[in-house]
C-alpha atoms as a PDB file:
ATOM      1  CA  UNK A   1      26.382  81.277  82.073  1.00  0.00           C
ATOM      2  CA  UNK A   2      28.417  80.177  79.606  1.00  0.00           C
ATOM      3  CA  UNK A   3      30.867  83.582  78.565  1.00  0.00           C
ATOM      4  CA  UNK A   4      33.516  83.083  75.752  1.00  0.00           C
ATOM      5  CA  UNK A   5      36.254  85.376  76.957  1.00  0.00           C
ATOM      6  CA  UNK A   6      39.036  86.713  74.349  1.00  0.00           C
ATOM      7  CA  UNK A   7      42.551  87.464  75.687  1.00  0.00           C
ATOM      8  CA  UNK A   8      44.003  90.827  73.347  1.00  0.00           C
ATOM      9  CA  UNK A   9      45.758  88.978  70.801  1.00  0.00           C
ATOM     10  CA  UNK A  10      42.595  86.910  69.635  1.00  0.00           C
ATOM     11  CA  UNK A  11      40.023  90.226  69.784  1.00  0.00           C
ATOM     12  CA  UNK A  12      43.007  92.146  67.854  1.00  0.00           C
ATOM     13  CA  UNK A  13      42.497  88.731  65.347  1.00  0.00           C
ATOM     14  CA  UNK A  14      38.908  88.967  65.297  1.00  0.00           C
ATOM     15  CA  UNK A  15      38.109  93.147  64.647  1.00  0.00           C
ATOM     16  CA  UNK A  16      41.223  93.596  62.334  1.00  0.00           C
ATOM     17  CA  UNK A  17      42.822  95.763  64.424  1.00  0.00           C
ATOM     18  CA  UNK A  18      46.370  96.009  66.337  1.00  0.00           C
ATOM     19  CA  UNK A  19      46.792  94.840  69.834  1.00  0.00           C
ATOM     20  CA  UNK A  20      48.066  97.937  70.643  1.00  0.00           C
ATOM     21  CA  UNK A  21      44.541  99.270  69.350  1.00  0.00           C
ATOM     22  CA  UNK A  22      43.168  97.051  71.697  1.00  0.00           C
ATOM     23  CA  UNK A  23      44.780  98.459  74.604  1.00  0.00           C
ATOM     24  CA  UNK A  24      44.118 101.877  73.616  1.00  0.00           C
ATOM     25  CA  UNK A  25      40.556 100.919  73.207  1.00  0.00           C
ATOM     26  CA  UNK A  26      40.556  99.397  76.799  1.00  0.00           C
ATOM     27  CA  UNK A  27      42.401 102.247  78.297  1.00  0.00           C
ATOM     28  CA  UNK A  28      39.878 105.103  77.365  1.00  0.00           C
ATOM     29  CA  UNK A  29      37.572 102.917  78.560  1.00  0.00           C
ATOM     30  CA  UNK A  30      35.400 102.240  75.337  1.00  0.00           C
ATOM     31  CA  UNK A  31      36.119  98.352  74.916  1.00  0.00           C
ATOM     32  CA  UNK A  32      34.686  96.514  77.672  1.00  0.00           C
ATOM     33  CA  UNK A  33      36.855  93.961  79.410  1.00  0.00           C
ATOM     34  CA  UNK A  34      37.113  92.083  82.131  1.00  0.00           C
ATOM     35  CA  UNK A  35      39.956  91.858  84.880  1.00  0.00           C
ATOM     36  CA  UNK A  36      41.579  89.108  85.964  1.00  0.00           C
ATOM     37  CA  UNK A  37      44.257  88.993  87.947  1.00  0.00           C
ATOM     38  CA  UNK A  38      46.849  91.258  85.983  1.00  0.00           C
ATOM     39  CA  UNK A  39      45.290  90.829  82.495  1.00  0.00           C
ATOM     40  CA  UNK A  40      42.160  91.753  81.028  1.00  0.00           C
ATOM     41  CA  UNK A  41      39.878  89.438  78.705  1.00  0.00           C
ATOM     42  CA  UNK A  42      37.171  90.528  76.619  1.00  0.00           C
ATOM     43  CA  UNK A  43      33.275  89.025  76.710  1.00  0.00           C
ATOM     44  CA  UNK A  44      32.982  88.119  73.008  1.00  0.00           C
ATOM     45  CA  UNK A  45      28.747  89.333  73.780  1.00  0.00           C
ATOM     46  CA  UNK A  46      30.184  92.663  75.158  1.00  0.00           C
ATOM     47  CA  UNK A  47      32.480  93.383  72.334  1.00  0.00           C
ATOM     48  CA  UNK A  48      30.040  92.585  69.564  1.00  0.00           C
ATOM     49  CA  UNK A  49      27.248  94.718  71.319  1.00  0.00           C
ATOM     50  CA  UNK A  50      30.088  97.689  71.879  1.00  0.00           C
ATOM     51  CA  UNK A  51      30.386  97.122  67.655  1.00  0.00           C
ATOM     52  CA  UNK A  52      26.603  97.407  66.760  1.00  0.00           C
ATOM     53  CA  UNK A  53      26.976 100.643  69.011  1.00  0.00           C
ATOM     54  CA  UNK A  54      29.886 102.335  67.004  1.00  0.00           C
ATOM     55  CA  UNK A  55      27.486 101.718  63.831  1.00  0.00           C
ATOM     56  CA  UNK A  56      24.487 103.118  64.827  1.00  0.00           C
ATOM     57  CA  UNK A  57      26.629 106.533  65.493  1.00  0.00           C
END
């Protein structure tokens, strides 16, 4: 299993959006993430399934 996991700053890069926009996303628990230790890292899979969602709506 070979995951590419984003840290905030390079998902922020990659969707356009803030980092704070990031964390807001994270923290109402519609981004998906992934904990480790005391930061979180995004599944690049995840996220662009999570953005084919949000367009279908």
């Amino acid at each position: 299993m070979n995951e590419k996991l984003l840290t905030k700053e390079e998902l922020a890069v990659r969707l356009n959006i803030s980092s704070y926009d990031v964390d807001r996303l994270r923290k109402e628990k519609q981004m998906p993430n992934i904990k480790i230790g005391r930061s979180y890292r995004y599944n690049l899979e995840d996220v662009e399934k999570f953005i084919k969602k949000l367009g279908s709506k």
